[in-house]
PDB file of N, CA and C in Angstrom:
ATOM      1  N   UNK A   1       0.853  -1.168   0.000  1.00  0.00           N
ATOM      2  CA  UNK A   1       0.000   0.000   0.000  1.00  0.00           C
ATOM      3  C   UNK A   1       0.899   1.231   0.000  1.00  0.00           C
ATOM      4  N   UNK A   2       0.554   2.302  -1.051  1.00  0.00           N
ATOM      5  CA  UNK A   2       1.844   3.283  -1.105  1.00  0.00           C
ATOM      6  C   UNK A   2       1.231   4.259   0.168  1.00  0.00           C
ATOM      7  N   UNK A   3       1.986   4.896   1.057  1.00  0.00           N
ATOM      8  CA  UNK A   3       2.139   6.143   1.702  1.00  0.00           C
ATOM      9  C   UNK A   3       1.253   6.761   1.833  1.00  0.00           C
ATOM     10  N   UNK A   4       0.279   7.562   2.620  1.00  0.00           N
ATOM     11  CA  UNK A   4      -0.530   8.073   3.080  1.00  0.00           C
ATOM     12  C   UNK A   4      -0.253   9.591   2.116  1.00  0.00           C
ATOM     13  N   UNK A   5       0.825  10.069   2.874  1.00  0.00           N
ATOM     14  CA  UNK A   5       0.949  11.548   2.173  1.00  0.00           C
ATOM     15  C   UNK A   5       1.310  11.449   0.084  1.00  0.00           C
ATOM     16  N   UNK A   6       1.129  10.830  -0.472  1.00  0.00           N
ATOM     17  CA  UNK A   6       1.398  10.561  -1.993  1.00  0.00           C
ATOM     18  C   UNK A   6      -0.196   9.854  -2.242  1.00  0.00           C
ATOM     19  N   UNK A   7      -0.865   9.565  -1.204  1.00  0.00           N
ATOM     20  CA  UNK A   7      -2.376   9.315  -1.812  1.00  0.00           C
ATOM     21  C   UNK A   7      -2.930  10.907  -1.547  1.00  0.00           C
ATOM     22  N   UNK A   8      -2.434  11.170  -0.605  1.00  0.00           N
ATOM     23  CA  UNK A   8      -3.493  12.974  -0.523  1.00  0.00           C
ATOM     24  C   UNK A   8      -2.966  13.430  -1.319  1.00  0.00           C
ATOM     25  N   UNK A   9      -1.779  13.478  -2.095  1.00  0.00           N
ATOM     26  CA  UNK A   9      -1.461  14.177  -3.262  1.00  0.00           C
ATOM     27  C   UNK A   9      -2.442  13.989  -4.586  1.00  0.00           C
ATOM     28  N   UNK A  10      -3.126  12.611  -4.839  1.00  0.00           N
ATOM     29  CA  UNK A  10      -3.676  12.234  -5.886  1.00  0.00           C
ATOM     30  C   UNK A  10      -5.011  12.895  -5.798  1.00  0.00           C
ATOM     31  N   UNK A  11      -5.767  13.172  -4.569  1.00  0.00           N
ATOM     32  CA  UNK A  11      -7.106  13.733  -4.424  1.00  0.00           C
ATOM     33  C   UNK A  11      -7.612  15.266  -4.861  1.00  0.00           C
ATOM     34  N   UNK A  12      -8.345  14.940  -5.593  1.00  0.00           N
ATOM     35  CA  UNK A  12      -8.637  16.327  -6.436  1.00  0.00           C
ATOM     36  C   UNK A  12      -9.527  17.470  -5.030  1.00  0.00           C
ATOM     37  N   UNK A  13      -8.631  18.416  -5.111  1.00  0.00           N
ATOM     38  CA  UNK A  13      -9.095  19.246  -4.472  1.00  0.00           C
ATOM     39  C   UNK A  13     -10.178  20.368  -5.030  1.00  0.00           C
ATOM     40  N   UNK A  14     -10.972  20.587  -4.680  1.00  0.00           N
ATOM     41  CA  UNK A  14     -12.309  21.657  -4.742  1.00  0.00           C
ATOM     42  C   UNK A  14     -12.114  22.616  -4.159  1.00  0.00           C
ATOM     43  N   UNK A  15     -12.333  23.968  -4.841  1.00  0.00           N
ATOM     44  CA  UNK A  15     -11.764  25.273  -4.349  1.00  0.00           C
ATOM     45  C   UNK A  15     -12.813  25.230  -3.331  1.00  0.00           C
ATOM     46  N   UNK A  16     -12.466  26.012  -2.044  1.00  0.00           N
ATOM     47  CA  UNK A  16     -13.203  26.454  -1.027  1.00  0.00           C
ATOM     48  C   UNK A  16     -14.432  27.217  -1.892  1.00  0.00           C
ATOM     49  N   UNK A  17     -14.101  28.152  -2.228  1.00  0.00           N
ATOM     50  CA  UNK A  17     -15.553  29.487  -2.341  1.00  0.00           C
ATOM     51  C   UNK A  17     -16.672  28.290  -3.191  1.00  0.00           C
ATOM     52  N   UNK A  18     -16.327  27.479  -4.028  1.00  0.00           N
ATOM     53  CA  UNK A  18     -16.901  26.407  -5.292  1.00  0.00           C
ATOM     54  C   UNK A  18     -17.883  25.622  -4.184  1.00  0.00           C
ATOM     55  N   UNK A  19     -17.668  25.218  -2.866  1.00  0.00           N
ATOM     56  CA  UNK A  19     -18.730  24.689  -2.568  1.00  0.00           C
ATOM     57  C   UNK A  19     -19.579  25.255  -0.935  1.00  0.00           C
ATOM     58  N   UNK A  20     -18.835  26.418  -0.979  1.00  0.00           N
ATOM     59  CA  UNK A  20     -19.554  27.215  -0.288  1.00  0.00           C
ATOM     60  C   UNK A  20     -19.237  27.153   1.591  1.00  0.00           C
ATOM     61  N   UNK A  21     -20.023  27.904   1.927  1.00  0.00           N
ATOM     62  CA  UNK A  21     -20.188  27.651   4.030  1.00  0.00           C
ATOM     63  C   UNK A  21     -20.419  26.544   4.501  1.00  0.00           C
ATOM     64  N   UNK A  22     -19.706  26.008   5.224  1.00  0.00           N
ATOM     65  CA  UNK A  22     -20.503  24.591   5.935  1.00  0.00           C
ATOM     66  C   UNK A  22     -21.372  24.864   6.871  1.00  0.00           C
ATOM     67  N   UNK A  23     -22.425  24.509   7.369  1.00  0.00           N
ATOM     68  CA  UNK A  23     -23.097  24.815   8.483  1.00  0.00           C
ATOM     69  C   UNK A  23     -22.926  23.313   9.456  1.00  0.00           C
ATOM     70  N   UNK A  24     -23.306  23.313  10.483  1.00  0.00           N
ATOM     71  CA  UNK A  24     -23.465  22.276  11.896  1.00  0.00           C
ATOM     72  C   UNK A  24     -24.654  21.570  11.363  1.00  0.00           C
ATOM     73  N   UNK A  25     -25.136  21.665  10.619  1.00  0.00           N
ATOM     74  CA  UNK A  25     -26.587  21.396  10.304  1.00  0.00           C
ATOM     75  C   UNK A  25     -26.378  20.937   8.419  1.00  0.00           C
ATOM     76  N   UNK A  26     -25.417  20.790   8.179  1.00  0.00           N
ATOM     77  CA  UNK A  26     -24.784  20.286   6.793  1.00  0.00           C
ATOM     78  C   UNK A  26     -25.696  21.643   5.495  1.00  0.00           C
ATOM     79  N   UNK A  27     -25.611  22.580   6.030  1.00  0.00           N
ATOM     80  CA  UNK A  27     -26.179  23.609   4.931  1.00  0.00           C
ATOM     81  C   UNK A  27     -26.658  24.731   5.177  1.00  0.00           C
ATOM     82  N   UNK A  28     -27.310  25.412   4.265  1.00  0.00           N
ATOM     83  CA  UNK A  28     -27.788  26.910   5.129  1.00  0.00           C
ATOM     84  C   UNK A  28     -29.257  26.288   5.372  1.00  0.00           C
ATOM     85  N   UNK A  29     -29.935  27.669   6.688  1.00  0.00           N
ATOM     86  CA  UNK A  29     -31.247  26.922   6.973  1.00  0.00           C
ATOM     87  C   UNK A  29     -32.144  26.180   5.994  1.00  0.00           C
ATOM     88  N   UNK A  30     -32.998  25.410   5.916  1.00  0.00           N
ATOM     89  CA  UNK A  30     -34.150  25.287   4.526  1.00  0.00           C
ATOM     90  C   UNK A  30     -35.284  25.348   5.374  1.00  0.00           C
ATOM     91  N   UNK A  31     -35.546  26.846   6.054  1.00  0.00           N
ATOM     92  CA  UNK A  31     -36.778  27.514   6.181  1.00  0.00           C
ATOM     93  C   UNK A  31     -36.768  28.906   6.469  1.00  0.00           C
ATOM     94  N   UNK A  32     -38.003  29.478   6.342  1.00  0.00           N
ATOM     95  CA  UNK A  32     -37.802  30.633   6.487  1.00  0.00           C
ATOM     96  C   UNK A  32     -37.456  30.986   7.974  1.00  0.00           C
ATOM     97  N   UNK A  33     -36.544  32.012   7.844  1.00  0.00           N
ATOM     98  CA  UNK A  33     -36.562  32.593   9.147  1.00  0.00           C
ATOM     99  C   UNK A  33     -37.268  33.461  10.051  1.00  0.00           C
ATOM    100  N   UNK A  34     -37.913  33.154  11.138  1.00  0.00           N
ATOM    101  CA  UNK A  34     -39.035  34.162  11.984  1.00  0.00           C
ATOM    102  C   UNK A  34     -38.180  35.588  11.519  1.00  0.00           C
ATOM    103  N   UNK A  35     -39.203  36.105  11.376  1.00  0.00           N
ATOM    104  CA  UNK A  35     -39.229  37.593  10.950  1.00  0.00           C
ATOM    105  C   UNK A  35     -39.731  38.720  12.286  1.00  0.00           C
ATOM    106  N   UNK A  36     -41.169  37.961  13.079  1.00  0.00           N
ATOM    107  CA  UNK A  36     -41.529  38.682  14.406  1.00  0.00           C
ATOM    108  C   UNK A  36     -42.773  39.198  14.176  1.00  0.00           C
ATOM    109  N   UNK A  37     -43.153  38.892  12.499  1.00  0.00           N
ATOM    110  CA  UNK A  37     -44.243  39.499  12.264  1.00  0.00           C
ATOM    111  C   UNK A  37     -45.398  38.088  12.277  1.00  0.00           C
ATOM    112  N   UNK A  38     -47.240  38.337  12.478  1.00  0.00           N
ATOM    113  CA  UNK A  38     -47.767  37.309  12.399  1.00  0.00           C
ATOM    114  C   UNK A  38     -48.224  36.849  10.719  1.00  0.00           C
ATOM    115  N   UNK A  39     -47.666  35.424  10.757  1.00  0.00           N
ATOM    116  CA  UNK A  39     -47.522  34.463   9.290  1.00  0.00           C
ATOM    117  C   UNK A  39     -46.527  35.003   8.593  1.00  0.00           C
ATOM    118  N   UNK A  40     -45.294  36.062   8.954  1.00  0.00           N
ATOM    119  CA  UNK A  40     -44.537  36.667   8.354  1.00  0.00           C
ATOM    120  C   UNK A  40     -44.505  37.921   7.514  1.00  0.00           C
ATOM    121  N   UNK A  41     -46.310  38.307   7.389  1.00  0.00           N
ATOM    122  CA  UNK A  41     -46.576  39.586   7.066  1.00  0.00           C
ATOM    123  C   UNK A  41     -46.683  40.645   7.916  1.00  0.00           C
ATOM    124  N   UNK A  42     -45.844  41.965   7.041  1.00  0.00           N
ATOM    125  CA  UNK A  42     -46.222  42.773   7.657  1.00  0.00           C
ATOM    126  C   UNK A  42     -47.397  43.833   7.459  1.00  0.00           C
ATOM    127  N   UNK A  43     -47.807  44.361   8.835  1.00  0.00           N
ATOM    128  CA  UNK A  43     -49.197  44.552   8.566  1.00  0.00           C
ATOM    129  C   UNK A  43     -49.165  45.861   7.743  1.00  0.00           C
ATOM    130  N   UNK A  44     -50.045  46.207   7.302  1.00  0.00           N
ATOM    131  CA  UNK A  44     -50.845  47.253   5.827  1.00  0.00           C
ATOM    132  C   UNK A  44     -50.276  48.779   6.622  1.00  0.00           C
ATOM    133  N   UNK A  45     -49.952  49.808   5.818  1.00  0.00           N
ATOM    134  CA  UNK A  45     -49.985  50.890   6.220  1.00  0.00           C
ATOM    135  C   UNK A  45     -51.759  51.445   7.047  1.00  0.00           C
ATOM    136  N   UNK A  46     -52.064  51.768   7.762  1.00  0.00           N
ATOM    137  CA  UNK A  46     -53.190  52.698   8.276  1.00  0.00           C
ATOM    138  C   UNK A  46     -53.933  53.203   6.908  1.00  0.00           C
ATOM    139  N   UNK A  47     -55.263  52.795   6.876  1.00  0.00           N
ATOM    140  CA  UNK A  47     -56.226  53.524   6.055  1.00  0.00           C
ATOM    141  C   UNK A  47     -56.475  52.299   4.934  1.00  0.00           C
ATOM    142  N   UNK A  48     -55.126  51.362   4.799  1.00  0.00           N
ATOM    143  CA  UNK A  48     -55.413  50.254   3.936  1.00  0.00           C
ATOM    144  C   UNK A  48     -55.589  49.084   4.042  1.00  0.00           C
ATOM    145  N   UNK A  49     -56.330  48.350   3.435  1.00  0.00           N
ATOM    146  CA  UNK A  49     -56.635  47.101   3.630  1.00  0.00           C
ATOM    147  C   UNK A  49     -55.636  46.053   3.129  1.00  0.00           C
ATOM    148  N   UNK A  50     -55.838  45.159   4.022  1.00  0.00           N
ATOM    149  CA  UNK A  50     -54.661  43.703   3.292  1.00  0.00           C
ATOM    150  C   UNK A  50     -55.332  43.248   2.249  1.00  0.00           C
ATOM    151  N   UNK A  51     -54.328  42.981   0.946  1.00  0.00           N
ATOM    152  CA  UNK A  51     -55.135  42.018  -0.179  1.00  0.00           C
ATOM    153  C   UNK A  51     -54.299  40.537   0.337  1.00  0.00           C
ATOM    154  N   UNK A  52     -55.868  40.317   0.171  1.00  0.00           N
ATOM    155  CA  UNK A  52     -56.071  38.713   0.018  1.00  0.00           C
ATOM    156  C   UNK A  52     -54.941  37.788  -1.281  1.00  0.00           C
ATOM    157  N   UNK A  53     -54.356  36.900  -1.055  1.00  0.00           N
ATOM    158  CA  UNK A  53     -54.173  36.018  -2.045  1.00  0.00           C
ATOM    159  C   UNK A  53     -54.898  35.046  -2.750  1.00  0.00           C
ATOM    160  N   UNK A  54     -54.840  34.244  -3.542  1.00  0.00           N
ATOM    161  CA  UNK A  54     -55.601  34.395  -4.148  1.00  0.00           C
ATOM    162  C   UNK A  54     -56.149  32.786  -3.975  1.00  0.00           C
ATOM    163  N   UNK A  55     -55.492  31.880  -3.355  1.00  0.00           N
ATOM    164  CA  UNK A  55     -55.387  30.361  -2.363  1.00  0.00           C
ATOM    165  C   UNK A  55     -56.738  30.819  -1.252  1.00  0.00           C
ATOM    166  N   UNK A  56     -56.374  32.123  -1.028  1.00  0.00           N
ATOM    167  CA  UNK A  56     -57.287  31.960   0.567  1.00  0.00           C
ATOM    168  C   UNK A  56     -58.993  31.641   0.708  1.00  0.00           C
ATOM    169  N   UNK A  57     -59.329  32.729  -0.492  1.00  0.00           N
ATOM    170  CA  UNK A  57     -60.973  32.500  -0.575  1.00  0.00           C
ATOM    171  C   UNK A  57     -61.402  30.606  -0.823  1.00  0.00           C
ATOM    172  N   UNK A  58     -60.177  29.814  -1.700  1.00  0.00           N
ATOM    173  CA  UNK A  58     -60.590  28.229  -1.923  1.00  0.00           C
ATOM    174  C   UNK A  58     -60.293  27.981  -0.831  1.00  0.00           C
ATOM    175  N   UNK A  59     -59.387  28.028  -0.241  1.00  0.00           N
ATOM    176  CA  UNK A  59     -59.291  27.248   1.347  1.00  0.00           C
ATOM    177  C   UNK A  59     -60.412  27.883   2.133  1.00  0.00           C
ATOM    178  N   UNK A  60     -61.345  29.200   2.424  1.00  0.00           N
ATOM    179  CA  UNK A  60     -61.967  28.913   3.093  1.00  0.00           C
ATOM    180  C   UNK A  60     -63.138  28.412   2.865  1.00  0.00           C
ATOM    181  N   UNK A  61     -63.650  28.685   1.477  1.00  0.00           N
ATOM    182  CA  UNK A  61     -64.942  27.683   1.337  1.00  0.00           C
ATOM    183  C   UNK A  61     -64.540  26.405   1.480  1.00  0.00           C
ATOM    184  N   UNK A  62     -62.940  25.439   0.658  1.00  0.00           N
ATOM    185  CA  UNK A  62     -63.240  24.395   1.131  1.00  0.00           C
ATOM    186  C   UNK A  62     -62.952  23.516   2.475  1.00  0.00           C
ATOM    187  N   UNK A  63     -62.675  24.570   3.450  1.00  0.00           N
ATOM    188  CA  UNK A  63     -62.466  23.963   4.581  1.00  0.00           C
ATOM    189  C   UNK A  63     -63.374  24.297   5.807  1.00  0.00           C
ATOM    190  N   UNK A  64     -64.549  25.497   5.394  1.00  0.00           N
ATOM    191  CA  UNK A  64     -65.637  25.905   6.174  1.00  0.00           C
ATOM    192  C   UNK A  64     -66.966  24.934   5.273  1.00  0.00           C
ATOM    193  N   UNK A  65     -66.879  24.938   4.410  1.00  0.00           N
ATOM    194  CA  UNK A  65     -68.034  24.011   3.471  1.00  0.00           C
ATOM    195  C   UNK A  65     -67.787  22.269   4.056  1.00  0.00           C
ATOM    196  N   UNK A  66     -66.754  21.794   3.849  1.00  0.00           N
ATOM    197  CA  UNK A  66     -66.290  20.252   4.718  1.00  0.00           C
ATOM    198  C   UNK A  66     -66.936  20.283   5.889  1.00  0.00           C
ATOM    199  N   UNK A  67     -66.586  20.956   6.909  1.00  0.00           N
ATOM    200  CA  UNK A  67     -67.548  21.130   8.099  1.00  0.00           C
ATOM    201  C   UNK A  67     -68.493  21.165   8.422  1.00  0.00           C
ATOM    202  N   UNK A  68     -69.118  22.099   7.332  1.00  0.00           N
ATOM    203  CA  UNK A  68     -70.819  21.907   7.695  1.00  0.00           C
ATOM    204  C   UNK A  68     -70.793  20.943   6.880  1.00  0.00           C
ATOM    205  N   UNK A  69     -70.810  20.434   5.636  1.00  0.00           N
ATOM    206  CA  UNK A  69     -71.586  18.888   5.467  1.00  0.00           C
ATOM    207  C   UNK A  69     -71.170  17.846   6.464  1.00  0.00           C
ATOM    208  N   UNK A  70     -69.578  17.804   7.259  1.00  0.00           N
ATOM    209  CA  UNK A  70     -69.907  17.231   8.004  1.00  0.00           C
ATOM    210  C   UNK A  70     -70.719  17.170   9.285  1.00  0.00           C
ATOM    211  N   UNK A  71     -71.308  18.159   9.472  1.00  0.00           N
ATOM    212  CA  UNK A  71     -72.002  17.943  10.568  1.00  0.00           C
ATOM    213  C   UNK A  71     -73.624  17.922  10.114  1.00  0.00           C
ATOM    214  N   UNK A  72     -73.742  17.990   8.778  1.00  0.00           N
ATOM    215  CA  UNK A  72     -75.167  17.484   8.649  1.00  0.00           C
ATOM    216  C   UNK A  72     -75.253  16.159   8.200  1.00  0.00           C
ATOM    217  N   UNK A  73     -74.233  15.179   7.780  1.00  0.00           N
ATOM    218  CA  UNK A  73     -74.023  14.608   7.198  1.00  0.00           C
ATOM    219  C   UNK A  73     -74.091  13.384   8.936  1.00  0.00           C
ATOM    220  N   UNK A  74     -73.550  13.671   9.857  1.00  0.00           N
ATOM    221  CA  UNK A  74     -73.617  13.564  11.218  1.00  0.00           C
ATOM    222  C   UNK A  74     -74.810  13.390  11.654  1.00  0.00           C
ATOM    223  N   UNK A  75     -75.789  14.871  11.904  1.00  0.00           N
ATOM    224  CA  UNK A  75     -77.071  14.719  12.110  1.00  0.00           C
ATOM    225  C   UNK A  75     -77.934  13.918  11.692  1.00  0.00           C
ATOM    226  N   UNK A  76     -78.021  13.932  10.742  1.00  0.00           N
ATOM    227  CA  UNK A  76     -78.538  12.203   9.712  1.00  0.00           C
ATOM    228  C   UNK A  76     -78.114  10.791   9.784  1.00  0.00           C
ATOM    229  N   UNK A  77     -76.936  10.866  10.353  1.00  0.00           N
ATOM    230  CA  UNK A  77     -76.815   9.557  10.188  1.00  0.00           C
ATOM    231  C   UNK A  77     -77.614   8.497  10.820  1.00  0.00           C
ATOM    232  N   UNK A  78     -77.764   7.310  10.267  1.00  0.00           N
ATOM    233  CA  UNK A  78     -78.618   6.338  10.833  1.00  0.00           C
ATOM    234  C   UNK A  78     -77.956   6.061  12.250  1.00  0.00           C
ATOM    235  N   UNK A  79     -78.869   5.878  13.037  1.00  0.00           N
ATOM    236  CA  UNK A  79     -79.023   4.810  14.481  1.00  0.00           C
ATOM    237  C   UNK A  79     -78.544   3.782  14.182  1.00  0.00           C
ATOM    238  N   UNK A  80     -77.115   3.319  14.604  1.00  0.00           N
ATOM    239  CA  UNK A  80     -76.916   1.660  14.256  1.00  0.00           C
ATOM    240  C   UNK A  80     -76.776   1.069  15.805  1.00  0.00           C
ATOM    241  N   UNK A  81     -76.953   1.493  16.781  1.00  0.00           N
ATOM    242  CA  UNK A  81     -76.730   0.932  18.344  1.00  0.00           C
ATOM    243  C   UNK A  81     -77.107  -0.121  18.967  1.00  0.00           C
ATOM    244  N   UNK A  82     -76.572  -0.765  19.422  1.00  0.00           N
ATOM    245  CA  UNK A  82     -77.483  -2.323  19.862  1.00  0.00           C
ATOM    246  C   UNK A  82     -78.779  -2.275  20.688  1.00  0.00           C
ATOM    247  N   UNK A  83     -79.126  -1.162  21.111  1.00  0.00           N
ATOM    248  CA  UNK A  83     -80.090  -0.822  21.877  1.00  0.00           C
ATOM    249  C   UNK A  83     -81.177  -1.302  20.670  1.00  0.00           C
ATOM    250  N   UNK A  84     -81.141   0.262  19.834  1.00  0.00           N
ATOM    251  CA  UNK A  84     -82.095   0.444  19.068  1.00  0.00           C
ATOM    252  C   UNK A  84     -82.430  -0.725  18.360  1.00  0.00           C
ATOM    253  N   UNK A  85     -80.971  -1.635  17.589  1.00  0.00           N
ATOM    254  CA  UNK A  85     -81.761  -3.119  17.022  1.00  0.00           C
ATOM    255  C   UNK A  85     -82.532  -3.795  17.715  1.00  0.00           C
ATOM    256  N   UNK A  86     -82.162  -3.624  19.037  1.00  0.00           N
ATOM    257  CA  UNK A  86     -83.032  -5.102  19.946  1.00  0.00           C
ATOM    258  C   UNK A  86     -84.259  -4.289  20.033  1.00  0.00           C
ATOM    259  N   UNK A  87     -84.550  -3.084  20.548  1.00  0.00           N
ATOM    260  CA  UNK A  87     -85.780  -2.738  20.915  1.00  0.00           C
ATOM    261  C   UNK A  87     -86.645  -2.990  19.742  1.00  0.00           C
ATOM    262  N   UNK A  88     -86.316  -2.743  18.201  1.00  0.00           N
ATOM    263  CA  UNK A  88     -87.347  -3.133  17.173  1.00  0.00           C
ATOM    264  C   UNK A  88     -86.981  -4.349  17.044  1.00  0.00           C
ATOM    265  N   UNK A  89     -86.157  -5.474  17.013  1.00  0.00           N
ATOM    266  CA  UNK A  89     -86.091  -6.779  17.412  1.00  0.00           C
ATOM    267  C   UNK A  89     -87.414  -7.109  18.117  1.00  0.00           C
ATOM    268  N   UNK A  90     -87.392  -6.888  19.622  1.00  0.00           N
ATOM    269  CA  UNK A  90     -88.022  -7.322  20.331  1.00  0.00           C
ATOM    270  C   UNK A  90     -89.749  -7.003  20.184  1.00  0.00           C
ATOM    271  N   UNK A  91     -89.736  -5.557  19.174  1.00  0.00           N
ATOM    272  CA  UNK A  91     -91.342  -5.401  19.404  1.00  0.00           C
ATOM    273  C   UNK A  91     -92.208  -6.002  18.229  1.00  0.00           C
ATOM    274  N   UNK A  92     -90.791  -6.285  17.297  1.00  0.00           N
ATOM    275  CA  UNK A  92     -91.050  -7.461  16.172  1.00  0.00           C
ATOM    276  C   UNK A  92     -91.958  -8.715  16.716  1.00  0.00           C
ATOM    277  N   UNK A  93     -91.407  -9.438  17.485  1.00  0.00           N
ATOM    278  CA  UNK A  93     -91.061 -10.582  18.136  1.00  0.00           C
ATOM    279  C   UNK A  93     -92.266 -10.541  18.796  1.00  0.00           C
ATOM    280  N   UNK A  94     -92.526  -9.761  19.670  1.00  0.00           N
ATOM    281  CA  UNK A  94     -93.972  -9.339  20.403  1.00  0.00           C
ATOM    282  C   UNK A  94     -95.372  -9.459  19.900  1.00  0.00           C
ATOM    283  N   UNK A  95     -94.917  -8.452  18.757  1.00  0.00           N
ATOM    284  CA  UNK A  95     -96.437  -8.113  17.574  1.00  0.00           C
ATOM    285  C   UNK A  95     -96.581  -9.973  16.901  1.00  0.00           C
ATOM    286  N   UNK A  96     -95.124 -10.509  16.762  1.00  0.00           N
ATOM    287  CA  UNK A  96     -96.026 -11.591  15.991  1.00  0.00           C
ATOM    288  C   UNK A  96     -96.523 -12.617  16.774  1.00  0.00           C
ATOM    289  N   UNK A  97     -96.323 -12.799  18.498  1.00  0.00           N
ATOM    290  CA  UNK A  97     -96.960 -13.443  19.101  1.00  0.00           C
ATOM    291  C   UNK A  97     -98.379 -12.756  19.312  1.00  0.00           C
ATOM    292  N   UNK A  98     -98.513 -11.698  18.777  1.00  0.00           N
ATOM    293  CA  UNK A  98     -99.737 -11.247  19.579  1.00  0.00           C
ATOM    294  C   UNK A  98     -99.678 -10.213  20.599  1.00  0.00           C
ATOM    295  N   UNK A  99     -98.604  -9.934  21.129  1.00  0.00           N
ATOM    296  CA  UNK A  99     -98.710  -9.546  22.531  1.00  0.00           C
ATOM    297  C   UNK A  99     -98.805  -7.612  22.417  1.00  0.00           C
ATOM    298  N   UNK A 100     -99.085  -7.377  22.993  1.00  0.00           N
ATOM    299  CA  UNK A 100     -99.163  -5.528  23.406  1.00  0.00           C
ATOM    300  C   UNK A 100     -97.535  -5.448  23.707  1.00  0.00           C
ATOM    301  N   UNK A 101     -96.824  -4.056  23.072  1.00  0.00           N
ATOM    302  CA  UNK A 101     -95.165  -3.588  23.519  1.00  0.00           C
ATOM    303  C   UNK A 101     -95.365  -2.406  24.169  1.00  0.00           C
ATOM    304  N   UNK A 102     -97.006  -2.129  24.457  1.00  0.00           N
ATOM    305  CA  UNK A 102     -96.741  -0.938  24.828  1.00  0.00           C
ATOM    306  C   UNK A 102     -97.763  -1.078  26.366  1.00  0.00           C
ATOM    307  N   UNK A 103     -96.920  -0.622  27.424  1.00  0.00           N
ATOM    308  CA  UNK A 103     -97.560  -0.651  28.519  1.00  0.00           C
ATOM    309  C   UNK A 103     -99.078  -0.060  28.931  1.00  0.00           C
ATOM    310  N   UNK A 104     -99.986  -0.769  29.171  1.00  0.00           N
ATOM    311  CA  UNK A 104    -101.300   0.094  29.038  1.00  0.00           C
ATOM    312  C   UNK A 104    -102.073  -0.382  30.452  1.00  0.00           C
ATOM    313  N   UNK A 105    -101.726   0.359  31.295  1.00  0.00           N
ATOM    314  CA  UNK A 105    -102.929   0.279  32.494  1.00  0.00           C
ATOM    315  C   UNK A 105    -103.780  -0.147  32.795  1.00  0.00           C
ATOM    316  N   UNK A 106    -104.279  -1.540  33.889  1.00  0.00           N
ATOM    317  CA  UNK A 106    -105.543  -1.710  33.630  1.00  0.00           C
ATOM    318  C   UNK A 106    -106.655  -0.384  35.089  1.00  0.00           C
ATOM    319  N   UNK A 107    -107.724   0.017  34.458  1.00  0.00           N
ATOM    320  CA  UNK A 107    -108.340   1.069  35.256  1.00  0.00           C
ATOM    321  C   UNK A 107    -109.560   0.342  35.517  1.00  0.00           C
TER     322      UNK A 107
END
């Protein structure tokens, strides 16, 4: 095996500036950096309004519209509970012997 220092001679060296800063973290950040402002905007001069982009109006219909169908979609849903099967089970079962399911007083 030849010599340690005559193999580092053979290794192609890469200019420093060519591949840049090293960071502890193998690179520069890959996010934005807090700024201090809220979502990173800053707010409108006085007298003016923020414009909207143009993502926001679809995200809120489709994420206020999802909601309410789900919750009507909720309200409707069928009764599947073991209660409820047995109780029409049982008044099934009742009616075809004949019998009364519904409690009736004798006076």
């Amino acid at each position: 095996m030849p010599p340690t220092s005559s193999l580092r001679a053979l290794q192609v060296r890469v200019p420093r500036c060519i591949t840049g800063r090293r960071f502890a973290s193998h690179g520069p950040p890959q996010f934005n950096e807090p700024s201090g402002w809220l979502f990173g905007e800053k707010p409108p001069a006085p007298g003016q309004k923020r414009v909207k982009e143009e993502w926001e109006n679809i995200w809120y219909i489709g994420m206020f519209g999802s909601m309410a169908m789900a919750a009507v979609l909720l309200y409707y849903k069928p009764d599947t509970s073991i209660q409820t099967w047995a109780l029409r089970e049982a008044k099934e079962r009742m009616e075809a012997r004949g019998e009364k399911y519904k409690y009736e007083p004798s006076s």
